[in-house]
PDB file of N, CA and C in Angstrom:
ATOM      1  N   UNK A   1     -21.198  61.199 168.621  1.00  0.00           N
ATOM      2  CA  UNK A   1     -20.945  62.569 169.070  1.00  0.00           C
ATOM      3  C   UNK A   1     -19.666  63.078 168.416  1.00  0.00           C
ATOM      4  N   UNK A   2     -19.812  64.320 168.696  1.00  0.00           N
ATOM      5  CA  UNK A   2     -17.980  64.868 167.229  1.00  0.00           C
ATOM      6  C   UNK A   2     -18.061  65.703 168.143  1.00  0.00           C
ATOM      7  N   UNK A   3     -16.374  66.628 168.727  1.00  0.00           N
ATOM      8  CA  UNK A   3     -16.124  67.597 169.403  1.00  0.00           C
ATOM      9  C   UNK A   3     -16.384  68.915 168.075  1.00  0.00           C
ATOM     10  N   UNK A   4     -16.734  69.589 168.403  1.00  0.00           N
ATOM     11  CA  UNK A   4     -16.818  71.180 168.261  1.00  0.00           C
ATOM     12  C   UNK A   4     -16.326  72.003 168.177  1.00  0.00           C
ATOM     13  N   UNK A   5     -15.722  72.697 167.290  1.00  0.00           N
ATOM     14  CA  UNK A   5     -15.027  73.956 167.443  1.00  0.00           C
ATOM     15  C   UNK A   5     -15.582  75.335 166.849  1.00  0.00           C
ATOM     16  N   UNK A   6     -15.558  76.286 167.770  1.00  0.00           N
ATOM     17  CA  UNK A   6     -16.376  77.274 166.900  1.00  0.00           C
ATOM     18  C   UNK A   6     -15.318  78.333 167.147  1.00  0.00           C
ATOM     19  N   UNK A   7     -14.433  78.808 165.985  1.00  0.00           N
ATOM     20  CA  UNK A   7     -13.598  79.881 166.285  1.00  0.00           C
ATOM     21  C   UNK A   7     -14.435  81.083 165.521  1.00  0.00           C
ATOM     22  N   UNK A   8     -14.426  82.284 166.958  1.00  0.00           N
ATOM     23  CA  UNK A   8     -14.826  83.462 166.280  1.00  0.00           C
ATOM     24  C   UNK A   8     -13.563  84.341 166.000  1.00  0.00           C
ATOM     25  N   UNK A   9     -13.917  85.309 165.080  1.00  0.00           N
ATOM     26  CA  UNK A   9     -12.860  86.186 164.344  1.00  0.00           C
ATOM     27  C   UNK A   9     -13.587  87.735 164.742  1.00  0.00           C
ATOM     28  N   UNK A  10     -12.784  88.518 165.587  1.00  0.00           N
ATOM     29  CA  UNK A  10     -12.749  89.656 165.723  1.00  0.00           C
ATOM     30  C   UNK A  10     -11.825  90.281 164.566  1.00  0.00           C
ATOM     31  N   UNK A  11     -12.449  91.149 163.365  1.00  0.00           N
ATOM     32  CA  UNK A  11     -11.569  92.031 162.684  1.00  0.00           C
ATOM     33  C   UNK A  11     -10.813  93.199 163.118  1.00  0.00           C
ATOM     34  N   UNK A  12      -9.937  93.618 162.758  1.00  0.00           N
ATOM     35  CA  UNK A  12      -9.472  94.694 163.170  1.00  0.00           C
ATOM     36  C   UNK A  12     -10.220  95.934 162.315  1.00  0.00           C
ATOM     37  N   UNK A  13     -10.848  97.278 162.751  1.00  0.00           N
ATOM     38  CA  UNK A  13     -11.263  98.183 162.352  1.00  0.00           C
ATOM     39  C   UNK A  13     -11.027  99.273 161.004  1.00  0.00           C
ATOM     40  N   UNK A  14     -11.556  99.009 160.799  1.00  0.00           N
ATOM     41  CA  UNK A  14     -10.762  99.450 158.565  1.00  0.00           C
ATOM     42  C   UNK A  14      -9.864 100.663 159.624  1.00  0.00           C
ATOM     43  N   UNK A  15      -9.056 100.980 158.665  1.00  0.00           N
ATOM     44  CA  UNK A  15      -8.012 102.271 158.656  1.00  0.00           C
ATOM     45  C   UNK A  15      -7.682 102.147 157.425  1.00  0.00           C
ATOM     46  N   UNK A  16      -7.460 103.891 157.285  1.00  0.00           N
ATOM     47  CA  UNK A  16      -6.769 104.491 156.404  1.00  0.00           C
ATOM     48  C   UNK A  16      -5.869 103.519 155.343  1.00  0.00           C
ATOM     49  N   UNK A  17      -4.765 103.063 155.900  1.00  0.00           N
ATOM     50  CA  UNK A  17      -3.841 101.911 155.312  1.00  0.00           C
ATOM     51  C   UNK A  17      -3.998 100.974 155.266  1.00  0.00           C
ATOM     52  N   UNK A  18      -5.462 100.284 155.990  1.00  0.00           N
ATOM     53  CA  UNK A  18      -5.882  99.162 156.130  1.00  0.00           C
ATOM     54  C   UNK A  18      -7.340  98.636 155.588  1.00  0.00           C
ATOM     55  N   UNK A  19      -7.945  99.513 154.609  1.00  0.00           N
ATOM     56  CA  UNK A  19      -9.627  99.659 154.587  1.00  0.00           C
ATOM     57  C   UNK A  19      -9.570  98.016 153.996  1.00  0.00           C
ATOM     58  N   UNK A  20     -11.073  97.752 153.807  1.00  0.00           N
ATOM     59  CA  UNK A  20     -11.572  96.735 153.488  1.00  0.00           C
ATOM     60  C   UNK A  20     -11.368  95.444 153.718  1.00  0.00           C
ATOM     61  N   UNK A  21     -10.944  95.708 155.598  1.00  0.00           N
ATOM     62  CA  UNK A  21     -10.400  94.292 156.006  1.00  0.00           C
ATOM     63  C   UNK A  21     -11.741  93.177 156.053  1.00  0.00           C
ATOM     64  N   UNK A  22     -12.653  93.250 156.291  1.00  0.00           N
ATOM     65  CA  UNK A  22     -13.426  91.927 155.813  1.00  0.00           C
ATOM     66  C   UNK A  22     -13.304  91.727 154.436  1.00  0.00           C
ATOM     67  N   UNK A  23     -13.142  92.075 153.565  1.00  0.00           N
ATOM     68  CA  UNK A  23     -13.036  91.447 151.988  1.00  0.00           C
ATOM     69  C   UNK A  23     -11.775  90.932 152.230  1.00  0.00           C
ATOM     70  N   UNK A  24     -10.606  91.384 152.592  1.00  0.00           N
ATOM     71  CA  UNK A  24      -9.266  90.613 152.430  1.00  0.00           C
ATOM     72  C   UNK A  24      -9.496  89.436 153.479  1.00  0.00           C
ATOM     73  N   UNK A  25      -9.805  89.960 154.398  1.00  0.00           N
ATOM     74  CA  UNK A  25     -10.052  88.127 155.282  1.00  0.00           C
ATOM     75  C   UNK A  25     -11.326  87.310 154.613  1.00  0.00           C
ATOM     76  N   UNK A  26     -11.747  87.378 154.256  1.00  0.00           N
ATOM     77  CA  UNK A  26     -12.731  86.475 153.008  1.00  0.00           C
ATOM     78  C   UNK A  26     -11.729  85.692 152.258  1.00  0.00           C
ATOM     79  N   UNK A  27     -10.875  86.777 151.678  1.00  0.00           N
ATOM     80  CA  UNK A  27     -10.123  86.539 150.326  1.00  0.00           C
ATOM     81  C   UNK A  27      -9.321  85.448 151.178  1.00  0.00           C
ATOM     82  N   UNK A  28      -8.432  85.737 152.104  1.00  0.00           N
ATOM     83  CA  UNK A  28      -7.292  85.047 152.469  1.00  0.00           C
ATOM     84  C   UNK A  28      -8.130  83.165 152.904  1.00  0.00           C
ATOM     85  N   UNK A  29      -9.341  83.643 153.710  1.00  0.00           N
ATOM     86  CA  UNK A  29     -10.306  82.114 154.503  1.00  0.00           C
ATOM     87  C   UNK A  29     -10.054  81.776 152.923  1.00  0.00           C
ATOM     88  N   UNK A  30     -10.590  82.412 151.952  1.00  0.00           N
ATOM     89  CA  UNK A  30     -11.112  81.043 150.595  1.00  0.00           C
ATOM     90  C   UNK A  30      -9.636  80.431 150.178  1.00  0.00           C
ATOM     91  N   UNK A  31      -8.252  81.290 150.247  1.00  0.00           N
ATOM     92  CA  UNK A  31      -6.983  80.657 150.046  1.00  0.00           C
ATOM     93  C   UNK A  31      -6.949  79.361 151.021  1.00  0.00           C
ATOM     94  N   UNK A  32      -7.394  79.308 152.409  1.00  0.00           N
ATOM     95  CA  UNK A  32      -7.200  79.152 153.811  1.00  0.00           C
ATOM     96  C   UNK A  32      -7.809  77.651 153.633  1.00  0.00           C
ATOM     97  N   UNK A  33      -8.880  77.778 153.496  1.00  0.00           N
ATOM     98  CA  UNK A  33     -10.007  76.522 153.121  1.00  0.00           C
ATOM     99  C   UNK A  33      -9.291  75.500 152.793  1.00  0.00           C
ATOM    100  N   UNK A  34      -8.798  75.677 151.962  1.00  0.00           N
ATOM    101  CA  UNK A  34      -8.806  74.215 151.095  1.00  0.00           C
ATOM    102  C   UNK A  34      -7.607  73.690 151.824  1.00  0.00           C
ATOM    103  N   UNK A  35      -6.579  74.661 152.176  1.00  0.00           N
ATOM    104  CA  UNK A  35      -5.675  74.218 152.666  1.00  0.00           C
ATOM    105  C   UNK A  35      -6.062  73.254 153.982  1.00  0.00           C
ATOM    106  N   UNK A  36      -6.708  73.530 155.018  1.00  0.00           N
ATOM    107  CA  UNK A  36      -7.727  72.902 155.825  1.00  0.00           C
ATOM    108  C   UNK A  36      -8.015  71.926 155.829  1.00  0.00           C
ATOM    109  N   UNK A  37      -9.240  71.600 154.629  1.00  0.00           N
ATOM    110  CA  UNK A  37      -9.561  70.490 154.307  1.00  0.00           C
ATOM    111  C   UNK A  37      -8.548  69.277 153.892  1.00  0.00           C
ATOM    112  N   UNK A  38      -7.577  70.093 153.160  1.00  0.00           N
ATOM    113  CA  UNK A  38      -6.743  69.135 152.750  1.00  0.00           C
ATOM    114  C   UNK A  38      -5.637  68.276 154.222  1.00  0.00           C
ATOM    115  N   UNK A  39      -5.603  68.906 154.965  1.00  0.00           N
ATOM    116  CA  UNK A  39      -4.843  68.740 156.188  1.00  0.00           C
ATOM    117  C   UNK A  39      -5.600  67.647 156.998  1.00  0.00           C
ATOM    118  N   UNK A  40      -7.137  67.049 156.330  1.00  0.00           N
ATOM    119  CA  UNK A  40      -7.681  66.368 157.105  1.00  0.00           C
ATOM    120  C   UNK A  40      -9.037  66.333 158.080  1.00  0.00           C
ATOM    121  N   UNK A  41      -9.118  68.018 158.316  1.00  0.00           N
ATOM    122  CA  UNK A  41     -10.027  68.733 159.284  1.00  0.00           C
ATOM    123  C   UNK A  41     -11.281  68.763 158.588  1.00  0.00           C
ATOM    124  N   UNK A  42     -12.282  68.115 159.595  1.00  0.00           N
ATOM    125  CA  UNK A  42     -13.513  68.629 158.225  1.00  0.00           C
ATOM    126  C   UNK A  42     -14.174  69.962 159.077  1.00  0.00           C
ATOM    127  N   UNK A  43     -14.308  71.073 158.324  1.00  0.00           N
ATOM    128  CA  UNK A  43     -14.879  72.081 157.915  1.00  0.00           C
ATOM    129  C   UNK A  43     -16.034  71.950 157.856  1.00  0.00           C
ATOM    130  N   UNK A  44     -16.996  72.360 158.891  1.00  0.00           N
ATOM    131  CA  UNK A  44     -18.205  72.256 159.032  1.00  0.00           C
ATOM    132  C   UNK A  44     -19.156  73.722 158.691  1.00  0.00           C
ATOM    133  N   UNK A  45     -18.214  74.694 158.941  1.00  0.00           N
ATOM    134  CA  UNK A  45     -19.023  76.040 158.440  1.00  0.00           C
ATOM    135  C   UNK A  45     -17.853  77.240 158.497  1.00  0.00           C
ATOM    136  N   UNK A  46     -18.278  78.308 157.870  1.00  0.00           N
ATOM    137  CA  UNK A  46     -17.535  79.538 157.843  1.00  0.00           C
ATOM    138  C   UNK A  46     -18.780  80.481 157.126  1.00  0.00           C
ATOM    139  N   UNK A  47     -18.092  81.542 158.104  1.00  0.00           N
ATOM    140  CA  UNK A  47     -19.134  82.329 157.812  1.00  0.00           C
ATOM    141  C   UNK A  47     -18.994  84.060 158.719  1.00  0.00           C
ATOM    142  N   UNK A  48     -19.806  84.997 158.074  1.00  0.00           N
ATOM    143  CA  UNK A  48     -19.951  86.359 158.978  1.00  0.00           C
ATOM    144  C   UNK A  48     -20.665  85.722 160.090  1.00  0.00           C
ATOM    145  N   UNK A  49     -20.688  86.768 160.793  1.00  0.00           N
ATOM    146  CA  UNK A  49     -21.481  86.311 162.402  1.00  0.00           C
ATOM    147  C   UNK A  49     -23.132  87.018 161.784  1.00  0.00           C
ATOM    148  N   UNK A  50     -24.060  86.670 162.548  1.00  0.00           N
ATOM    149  CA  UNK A  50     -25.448  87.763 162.148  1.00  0.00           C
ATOM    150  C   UNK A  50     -25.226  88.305 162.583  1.00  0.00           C
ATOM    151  N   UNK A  51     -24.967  89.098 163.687  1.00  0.00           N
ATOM    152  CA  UNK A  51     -25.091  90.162 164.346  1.00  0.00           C
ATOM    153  C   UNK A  51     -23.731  91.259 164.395  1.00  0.00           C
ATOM    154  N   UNK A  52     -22.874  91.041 163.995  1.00  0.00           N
ATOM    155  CA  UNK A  52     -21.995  92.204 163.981  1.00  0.00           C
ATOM    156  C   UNK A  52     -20.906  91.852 162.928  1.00  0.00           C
ATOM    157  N   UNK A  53     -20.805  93.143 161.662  1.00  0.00           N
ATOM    158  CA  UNK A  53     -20.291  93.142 160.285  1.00  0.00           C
ATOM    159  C   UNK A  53     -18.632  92.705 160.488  1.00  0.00           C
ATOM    160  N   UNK A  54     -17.746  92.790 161.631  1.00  0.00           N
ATOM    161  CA  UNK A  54     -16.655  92.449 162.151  1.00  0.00           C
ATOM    162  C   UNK A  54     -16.174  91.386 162.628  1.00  0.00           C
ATOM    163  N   UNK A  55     -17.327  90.861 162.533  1.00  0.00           N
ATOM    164  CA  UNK A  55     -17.212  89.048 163.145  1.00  0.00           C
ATOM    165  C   UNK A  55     -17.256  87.690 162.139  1.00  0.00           C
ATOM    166  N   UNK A  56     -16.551  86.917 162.333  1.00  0.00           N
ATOM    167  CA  UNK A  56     -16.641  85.966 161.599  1.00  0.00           C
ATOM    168  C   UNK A  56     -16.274  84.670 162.230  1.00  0.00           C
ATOM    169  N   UNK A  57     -17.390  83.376 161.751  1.00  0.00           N
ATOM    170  CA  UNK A  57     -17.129  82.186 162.539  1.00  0.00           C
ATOM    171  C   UNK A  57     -16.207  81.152 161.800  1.00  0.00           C
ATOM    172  N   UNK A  58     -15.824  80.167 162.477  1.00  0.00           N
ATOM    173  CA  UNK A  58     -15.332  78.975 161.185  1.00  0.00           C
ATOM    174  C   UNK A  58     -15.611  77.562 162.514  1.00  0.00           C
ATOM    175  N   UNK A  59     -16.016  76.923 162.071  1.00  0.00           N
ATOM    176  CA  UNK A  59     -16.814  75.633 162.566  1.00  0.00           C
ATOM    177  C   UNK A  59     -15.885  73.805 162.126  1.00  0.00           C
ATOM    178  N   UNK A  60     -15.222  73.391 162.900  1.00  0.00           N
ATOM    179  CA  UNK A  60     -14.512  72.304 162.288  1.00  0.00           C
ATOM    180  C   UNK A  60     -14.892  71.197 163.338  1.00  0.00           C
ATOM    181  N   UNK A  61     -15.318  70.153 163.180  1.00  0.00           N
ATOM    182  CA  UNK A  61     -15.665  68.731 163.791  1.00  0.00           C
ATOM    183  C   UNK A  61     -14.229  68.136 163.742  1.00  0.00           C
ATOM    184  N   UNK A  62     -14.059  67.206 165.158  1.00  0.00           N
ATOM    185  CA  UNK A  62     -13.275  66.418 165.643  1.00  0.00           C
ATOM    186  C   UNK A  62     -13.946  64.956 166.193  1.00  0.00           C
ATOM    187  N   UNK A  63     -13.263  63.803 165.930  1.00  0.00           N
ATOM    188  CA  UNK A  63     -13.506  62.878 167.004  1.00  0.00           C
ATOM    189  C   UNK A  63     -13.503  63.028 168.153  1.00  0.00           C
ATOM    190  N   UNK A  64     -12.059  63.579 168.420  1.00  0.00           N
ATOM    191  CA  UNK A  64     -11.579  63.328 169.815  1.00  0.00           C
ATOM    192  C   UNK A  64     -10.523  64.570 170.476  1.00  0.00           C
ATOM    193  N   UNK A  65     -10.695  65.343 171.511  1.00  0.00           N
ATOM    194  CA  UNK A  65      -9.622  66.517 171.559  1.00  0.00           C
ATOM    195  C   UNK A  65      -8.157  66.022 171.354  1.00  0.00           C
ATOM    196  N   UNK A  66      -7.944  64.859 171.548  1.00  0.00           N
ATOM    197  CA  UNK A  66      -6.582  64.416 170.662  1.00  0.00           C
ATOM    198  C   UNK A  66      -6.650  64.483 169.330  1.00  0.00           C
ATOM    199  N   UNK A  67      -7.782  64.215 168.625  1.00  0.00           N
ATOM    200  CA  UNK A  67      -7.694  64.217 167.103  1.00  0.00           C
ATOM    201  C   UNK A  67      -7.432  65.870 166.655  1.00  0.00           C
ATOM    202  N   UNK A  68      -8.294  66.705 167.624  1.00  0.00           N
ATOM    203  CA  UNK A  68      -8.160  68.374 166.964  1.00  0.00           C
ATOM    204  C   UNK A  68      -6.740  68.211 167.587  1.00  0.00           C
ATOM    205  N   UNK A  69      -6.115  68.176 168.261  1.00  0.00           N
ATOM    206  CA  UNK A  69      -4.955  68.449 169.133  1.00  0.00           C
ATOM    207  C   UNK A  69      -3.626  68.305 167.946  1.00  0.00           C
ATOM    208  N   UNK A  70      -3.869  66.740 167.587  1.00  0.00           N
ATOM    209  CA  UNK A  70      -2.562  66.329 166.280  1.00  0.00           C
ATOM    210  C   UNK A  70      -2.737  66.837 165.081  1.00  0.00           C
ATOM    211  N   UNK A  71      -4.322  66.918 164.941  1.00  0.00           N
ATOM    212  CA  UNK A  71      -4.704  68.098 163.311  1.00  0.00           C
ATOM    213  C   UNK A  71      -3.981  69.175 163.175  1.00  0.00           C
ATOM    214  N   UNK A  72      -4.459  70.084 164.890  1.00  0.00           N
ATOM    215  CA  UNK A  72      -4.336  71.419 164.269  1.00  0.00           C
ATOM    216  C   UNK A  72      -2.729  71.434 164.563  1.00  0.00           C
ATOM    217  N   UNK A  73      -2.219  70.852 165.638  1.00  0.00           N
ATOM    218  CA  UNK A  73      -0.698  70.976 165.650  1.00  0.00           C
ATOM    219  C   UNK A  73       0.322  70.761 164.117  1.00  0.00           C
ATOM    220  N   UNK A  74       0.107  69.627 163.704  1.00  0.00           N
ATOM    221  CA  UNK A  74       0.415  69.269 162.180  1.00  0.00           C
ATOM    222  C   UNK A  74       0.090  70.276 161.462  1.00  0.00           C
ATOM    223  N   UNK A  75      -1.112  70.546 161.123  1.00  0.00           N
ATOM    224  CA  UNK A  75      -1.615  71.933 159.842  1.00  0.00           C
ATOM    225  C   UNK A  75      -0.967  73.322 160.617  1.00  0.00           C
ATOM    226  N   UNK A  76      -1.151  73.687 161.401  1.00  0.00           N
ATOM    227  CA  UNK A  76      -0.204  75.026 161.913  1.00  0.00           C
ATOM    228  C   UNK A  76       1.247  75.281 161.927  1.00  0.00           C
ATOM    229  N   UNK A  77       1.620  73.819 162.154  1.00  0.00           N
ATOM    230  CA  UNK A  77       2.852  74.158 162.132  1.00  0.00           C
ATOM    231  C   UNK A  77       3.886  73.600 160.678  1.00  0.00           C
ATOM    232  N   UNK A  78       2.493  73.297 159.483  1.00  0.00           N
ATOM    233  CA  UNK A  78       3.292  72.903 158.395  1.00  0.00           C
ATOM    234  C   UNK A  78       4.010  74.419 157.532  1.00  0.00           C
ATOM    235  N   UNK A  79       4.469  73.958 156.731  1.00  0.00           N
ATOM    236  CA  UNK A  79       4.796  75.208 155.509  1.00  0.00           C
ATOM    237  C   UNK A  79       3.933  75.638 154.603  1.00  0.00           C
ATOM    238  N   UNK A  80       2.872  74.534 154.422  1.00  0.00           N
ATOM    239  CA  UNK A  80       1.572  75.184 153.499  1.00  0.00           C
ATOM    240  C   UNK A  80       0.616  76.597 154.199  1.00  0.00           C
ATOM    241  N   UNK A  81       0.443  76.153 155.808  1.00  0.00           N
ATOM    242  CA  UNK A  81       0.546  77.522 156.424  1.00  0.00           C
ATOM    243  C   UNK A  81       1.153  78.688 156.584  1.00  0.00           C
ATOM    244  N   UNK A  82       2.055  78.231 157.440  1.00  0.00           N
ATOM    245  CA  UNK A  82       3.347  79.333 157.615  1.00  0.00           C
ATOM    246  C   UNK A  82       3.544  80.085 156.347  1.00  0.00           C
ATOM    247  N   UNK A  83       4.189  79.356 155.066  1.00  0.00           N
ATOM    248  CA  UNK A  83       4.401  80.042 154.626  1.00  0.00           C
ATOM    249  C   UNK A  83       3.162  80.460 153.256  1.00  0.00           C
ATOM    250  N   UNK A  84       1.835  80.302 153.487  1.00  0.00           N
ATOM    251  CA  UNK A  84       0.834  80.724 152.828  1.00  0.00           C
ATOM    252  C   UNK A  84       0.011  81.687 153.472  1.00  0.00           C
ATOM    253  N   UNK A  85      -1.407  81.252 153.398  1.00  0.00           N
ATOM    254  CA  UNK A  85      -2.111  82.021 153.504  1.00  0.00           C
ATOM    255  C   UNK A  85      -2.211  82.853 155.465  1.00  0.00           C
ATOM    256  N   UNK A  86      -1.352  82.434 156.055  1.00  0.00           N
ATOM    257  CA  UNK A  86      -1.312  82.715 157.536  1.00  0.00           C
ATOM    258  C   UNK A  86      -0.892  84.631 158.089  1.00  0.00           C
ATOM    259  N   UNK A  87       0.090  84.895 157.184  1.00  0.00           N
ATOM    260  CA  UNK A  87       0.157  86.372 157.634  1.00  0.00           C
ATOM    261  C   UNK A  87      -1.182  87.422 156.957  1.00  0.00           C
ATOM    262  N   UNK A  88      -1.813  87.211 156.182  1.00  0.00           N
ATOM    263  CA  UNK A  88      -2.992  87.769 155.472  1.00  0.00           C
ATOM    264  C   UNK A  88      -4.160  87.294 156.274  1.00  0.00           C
ATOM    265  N   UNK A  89      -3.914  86.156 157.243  1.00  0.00           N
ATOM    266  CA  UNK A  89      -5.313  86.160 158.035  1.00  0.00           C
ATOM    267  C   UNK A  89      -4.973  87.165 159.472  1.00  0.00           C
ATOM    268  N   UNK A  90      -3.703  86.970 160.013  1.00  0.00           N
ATOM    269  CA  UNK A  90      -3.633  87.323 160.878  1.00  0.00           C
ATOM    270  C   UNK A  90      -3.603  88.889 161.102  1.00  0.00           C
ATOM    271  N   UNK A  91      -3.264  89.313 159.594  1.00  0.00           N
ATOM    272  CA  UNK A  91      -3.066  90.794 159.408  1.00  0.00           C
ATOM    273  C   UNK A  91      -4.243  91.597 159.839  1.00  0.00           C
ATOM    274  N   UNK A  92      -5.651  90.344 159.438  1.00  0.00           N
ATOM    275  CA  UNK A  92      -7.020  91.126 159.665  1.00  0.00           C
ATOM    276  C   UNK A  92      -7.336  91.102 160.752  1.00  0.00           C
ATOM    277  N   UNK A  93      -7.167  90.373 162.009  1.00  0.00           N
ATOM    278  CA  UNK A  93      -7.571  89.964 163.604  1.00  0.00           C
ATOM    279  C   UNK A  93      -7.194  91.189 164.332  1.00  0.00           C
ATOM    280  N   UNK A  94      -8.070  91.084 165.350  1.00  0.00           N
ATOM    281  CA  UNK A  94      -8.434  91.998 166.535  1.00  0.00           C
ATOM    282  C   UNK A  94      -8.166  90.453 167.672  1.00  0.00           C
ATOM    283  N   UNK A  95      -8.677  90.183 167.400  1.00  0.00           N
ATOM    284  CA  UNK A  95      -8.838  88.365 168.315  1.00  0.00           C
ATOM    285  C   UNK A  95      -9.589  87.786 167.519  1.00  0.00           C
ATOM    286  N   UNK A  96      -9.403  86.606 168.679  1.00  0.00           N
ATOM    287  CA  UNK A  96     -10.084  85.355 168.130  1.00  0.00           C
ATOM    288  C   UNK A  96     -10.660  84.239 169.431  1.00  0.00           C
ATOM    289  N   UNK A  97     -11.612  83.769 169.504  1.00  0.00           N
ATOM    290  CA  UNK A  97     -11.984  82.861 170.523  1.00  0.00           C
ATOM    291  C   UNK A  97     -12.338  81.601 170.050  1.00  0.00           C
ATOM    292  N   UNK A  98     -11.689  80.311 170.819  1.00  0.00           N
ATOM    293  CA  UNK A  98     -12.527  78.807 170.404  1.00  0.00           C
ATOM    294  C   UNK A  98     -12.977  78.914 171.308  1.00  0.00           C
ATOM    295  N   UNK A  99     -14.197  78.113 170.788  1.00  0.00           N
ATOM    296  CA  UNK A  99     -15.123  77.442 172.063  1.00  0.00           C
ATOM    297  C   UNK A  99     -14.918  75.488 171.488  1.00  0.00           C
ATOM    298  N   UNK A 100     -15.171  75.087 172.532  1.00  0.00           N
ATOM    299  CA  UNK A 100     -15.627  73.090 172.142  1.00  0.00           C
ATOM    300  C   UNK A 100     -16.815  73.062 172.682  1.00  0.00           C
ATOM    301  N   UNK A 101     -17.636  72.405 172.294  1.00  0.00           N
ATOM    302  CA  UNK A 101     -18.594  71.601 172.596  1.00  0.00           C
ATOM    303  C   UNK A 101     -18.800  70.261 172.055  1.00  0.00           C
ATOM    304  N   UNK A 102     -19.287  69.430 172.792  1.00  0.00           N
ATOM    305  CA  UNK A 102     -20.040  68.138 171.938  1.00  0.00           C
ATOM    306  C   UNK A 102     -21.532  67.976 171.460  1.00  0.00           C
ATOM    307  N   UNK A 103     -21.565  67.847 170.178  1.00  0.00           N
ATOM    308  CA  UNK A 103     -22.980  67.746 169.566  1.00  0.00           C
ATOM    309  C   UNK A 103     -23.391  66.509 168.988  1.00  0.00           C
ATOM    310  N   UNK A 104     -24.581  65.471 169.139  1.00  0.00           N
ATOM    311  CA  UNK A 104     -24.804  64.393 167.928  1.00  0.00           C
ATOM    312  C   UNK A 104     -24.379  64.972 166.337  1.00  0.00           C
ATOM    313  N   UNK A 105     -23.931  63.910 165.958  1.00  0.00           N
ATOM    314  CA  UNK A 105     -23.645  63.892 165.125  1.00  0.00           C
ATOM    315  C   UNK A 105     -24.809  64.923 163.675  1.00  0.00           C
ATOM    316  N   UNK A 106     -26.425  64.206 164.281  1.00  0.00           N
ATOM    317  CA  UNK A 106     -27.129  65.095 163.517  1.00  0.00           C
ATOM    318  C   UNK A 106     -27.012  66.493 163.632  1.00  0.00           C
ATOM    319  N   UNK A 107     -26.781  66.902 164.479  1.00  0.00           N
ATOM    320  CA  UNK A 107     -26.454  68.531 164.594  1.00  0.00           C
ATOM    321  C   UNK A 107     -25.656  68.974 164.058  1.00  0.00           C
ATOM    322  N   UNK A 108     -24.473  68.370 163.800  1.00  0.00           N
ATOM    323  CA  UNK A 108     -23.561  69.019 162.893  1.00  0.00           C
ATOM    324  C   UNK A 108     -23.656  68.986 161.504  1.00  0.00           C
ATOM    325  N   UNK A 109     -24.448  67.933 160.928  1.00  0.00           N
ATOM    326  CA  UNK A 109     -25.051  67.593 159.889  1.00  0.00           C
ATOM    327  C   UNK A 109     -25.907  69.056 159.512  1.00  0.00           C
ATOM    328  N   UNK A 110     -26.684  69.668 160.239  1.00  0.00           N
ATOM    329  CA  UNK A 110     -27.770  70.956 160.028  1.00  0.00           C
ATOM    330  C   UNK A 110     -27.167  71.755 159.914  1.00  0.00           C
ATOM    331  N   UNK A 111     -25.868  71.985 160.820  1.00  0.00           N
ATOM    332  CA  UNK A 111     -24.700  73.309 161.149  1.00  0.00           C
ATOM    333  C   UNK A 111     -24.527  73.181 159.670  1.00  0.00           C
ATOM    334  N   UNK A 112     -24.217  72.025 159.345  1.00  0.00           N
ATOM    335  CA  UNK A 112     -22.869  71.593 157.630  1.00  0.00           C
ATOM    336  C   UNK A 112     -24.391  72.549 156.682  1.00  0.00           C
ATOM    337  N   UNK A 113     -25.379  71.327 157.096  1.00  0.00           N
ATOM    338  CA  UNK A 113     -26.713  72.292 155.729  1.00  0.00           C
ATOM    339  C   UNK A 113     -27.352  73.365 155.562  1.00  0.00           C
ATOM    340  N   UNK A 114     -26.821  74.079 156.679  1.00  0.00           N
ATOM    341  CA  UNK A 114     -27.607  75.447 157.073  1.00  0.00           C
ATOM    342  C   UNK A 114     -26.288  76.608 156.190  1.00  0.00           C
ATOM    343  N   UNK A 115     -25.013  76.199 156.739  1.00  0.00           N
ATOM    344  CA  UNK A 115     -24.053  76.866 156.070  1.00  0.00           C
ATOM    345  C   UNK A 115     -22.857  76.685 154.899  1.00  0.00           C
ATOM    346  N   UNK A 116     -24.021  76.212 153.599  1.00  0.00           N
ATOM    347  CA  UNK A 116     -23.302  76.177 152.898  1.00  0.00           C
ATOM    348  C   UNK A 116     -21.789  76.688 152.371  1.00  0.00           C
ATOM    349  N   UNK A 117     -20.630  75.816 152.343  1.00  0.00           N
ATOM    350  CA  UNK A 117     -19.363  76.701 151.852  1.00  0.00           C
ATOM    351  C   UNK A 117     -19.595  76.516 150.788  1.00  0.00           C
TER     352      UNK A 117
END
C-alpha cells in the first residue's frame, strides 16, 4: 500500500496584469518537477483537472505519513525551492487542497500509466 497525495490547484482568474495564468503555472510545475523528483518524492501524476480549465492536480506516493512529513518538510524548506521556482507557483493560486488516501500499490501504477509526465 503507498499513502496518497492528491494536491488540487485552484488558479487565480486571468486579469488584466495577470492574463495567462495557467500557461505560467505549467511553465513554473515543469521548472517545479524535477526539482521534486530530485528531493526524493516520486511524482505520480500532474495534470489539468477534466472538468474545470482552472484546476490542476499533482499526485505524489509516500510510504509512510512520516515519509511525506520529512520529504515535504526538507524540499519546502530547502533553497532549491525558496529560492526557485516557489514565488511563480504561488503567484498563480487561488488555493490549494491535499487529500491522503491509501491505494495498492497497483493503483498507483494505472494513476502513474494513465498520466503520463
Amino acid at each position: 500500500m503507498k499513502l496518497i497525495e492528491v494536491r488540487t490547484y485552484r488558479l487565480k482568474a486571468d486579469s488584466p496584469d495577470l492574463p495567462d495564468g495557467a500557461q505560467r503555472f505549467v511553465a513554473a510545475m515543469r521548472e517545479a518537477l524535477p526539482l521534486v523528483r530530485a528531493s526524493g518524492m516520486d511524482v505520480v501524476a500532474f495534470g489539468r483537472s477534466d472538468h474545470e480549465q482552472t484546476s490542476f492536480f499533482l499526485i505524489r506516493a509516500f510510504g509512510s505519513r512520516e515519509q511525506l512529513a520529512a520529504q515535504q518538510d526538507a524540499f519546502y524548506g530547502s533553497p532549491a525551492w525558496r529560492e526557485g521556482p516557489r514565488e511563480q507557483l504561488v503567484a498563480c493560486l487561488d488555493t490549494y487542497l491535499n487529500t491522503l488516501l491509501w491505494l495498492p500499490e497497483a493503483a498507483v501504477d494505472a494513476l502513474r500509466c494513465n498520466h503520463q509526465l
